[in-house]
Protein backbone atom coordinates (compact mmCIF):
# COMPACT_ATOMS: atom_id res chain seq x y z
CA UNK A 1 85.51 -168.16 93.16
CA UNK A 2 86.31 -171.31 91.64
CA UNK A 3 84.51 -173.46 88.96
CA UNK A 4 83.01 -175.79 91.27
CA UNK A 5 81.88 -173.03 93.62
CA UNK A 6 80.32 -170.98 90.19
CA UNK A 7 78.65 -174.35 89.15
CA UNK A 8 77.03 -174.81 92.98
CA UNK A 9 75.76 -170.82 92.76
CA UNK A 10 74.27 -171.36 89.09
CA UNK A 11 72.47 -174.65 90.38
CA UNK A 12 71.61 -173.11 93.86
CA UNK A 13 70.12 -170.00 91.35
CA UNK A 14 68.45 -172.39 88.81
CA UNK A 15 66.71 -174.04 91.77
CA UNK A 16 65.13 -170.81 93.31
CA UNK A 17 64.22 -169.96 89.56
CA UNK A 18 62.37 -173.35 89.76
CA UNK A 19 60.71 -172.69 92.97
CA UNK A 20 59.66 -169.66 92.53
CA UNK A 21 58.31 -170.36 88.74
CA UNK A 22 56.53 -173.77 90.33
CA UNK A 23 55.22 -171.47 93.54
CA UNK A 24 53.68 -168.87 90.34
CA UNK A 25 52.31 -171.47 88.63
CA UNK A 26 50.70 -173.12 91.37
CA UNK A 27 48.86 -169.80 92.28
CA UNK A 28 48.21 -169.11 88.75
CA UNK A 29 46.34 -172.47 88.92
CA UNK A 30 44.45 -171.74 91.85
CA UNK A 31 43.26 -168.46 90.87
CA UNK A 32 41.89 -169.83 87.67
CA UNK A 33 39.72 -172.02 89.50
CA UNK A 34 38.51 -169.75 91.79
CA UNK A 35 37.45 -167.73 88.50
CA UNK A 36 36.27 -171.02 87.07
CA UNK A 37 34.47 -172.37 90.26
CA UNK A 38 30.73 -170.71 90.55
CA UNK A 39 30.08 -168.42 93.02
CA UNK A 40 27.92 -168.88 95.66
CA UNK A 41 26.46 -165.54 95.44
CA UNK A 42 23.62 -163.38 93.25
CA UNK A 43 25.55 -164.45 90.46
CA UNK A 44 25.08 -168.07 91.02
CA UNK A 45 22.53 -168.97 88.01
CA UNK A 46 18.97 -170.07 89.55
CA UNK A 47 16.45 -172.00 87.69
CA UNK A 48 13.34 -169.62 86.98
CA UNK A 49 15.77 -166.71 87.62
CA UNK A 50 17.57 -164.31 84.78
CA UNK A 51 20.41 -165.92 83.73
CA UNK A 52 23.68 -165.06 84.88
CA UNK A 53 25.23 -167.48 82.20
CA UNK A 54 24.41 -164.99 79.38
CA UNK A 55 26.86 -162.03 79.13
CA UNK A 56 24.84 -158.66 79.11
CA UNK A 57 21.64 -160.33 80.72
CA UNK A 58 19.46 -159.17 82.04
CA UNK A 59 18.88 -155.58 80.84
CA UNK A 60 17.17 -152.73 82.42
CA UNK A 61 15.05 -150.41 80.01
CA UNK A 62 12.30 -147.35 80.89
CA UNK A 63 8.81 -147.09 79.73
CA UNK A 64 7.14 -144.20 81.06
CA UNK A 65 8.04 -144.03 84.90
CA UNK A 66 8.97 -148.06 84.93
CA UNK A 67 11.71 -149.68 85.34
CA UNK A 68 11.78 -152.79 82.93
CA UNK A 69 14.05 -155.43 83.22
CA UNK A 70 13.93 -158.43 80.30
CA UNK A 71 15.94 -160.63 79.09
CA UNK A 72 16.96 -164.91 79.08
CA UNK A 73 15.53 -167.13 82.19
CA UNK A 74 18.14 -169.81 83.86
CA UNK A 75 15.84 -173.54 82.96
CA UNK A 76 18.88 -175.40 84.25
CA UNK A 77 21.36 -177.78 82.89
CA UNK A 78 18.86 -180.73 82.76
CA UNK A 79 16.10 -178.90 80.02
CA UNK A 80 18.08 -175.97 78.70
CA UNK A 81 14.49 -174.78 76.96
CA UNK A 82 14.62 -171.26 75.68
CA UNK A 83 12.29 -168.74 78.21
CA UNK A 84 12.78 -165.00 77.73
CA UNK A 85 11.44 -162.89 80.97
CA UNK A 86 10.34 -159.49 81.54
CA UNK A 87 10.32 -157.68 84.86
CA UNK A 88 8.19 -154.31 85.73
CA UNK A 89 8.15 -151.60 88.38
CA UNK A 90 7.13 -148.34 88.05
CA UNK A 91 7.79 -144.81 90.04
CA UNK A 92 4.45 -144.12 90.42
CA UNK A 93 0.28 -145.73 90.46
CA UNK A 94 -1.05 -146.75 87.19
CA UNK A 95 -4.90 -147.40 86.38
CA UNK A 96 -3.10 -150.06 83.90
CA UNK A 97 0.55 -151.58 83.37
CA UNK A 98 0.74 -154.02 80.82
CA UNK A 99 3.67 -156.49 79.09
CA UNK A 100 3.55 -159.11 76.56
CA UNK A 101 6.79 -161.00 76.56
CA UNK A 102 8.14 -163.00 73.79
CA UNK A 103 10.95 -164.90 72.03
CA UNK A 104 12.83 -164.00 68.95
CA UNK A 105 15.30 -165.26 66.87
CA UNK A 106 17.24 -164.02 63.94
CA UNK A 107 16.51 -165.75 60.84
CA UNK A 108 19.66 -164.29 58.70
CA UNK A 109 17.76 -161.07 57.55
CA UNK A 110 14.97 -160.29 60.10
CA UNK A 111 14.11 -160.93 63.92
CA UNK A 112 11.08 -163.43 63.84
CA UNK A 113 8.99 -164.57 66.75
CA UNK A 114 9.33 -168.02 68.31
CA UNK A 115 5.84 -169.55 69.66
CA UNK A 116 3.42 -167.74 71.27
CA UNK A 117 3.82 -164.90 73.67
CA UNK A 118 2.17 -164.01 77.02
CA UNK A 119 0.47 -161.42 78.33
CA UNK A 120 0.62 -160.16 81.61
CA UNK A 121 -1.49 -157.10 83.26
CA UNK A 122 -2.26 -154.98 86.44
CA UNK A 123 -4.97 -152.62 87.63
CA UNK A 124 -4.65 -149.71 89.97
CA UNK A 125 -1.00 -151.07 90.76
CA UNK A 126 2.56 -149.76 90.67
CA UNK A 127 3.69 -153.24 89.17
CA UNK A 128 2.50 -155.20 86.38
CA UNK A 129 0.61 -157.44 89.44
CA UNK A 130 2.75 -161.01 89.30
CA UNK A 131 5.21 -159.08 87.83
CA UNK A 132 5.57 -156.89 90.85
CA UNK A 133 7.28 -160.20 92.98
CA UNK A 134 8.28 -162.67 90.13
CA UNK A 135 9.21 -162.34 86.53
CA UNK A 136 6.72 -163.14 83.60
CA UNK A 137 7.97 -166.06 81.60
CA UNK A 138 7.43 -166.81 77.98
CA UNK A 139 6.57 -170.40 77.57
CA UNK A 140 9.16 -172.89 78.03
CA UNK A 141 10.46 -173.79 74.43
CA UNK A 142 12.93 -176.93 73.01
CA UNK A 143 13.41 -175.13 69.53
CA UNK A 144 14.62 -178.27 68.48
CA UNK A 145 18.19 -177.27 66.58
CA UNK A 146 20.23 -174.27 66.54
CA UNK A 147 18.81 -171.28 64.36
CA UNK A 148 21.80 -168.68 65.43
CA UNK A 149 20.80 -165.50 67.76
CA UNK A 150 17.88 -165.10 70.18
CA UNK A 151 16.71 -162.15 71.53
CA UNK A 152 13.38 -161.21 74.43
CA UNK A 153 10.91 -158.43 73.65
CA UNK A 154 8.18 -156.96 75.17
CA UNK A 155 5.42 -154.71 74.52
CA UNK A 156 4.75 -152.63 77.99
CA UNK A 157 2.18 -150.26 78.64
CA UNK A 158 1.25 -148.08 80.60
CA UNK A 159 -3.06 -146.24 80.46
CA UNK A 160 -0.31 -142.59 79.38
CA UNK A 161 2.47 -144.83 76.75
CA UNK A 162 3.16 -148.36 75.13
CA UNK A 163 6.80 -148.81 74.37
CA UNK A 164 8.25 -151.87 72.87
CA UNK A 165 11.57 -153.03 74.04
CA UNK A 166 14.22 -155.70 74.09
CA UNK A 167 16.64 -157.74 75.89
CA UNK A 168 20.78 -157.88 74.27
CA UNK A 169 20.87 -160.99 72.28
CA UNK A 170 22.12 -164.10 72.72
CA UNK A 171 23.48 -166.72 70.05
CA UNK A 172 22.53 -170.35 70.67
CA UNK A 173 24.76 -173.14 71.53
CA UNK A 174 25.36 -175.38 68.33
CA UNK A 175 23.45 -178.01 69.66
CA UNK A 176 20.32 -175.96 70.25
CA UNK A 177 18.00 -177.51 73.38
CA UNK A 178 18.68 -180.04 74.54
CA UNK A 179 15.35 -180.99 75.57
């Protein structure tokens, strides 16, 4: 093999090299915005939904024979107002299920409510009644600034336990509502 010959092979090589690096980048590229592109699926956020934005939310947690689920509500990218949600089911007929849902945020040494909670309640039922088909929704808050982490609780009941319980939490953007 001569020198020109060696120099066409290394150029011939470098250009495959090229190729094929330009080919992985390309797919590299695409797959990142098919991870970046939203999903048109369950996990697609929906305004008055749980959020699907919020890593670890919802959560699911037991009182008595229910199944709770709580945590942030999806207000959309026009409001971005702060509503915590709580969802209840239960195994088996209550005379009484019960949940007050509220918002909470971490003040630097303790978790203090935000506004006013609400109170939801069914009779005879094996849901919390408008809980059974639709999640009950704190109020709709612009907390006007960012004040750190946020959290959901609720108080549920049941007529045999009451069992306070919570969502994970969830730290604010720095620009806090923009509503």
């Amino acid at each position: 093999m001569n020198l020109k010959s060696s120099i066409g092979s290394i150029v011939a090589a470098s250009r495959r090299t090229r190729v094929a690096a330009a080919g992985a980048l390309i797919a590299l590229a695409l797959g990142a915005t098919a991870l970046l592109a939203p999903a048109a699926n369950a996990s697609t956020p929906t305004v008055g939904d749980f959020s699907t934005l919020i890593p670890g939310n919802p959560v699911a947690r037991s009182v008595d024979d229910c199944t709770v689920v709580i945590g942030f509500v999806y207000d959309g990218p026009t409001n971005w107002r702060h509503i915590g949600g709580v969802l209840v089911n239960c195994g088996s007929r209550h005379s009484i299920i019960s949940a007050t849902v509220a918002l909470f945020y971490y003040n630097g040494s303790t978790w203090v409510q935000y506004g006013s909670s609400k109170y939801y309640a069914s009779y005879n039922s094996t849901g919390s009644g408008y809980l059974i088909s639709d999640i009950g929704r704190t109020y709709a808050y612009c907390t006007g600034g960012w004040r750190g982490y946020w959290m959901v609780g609720a108080t549920v009941s049941t007529e045999r336990t009451t069992k306070t319980v919570d969502s994970e939490y969830a730290l604010d953007p720095p620009g806090g509502s923009a509503c």
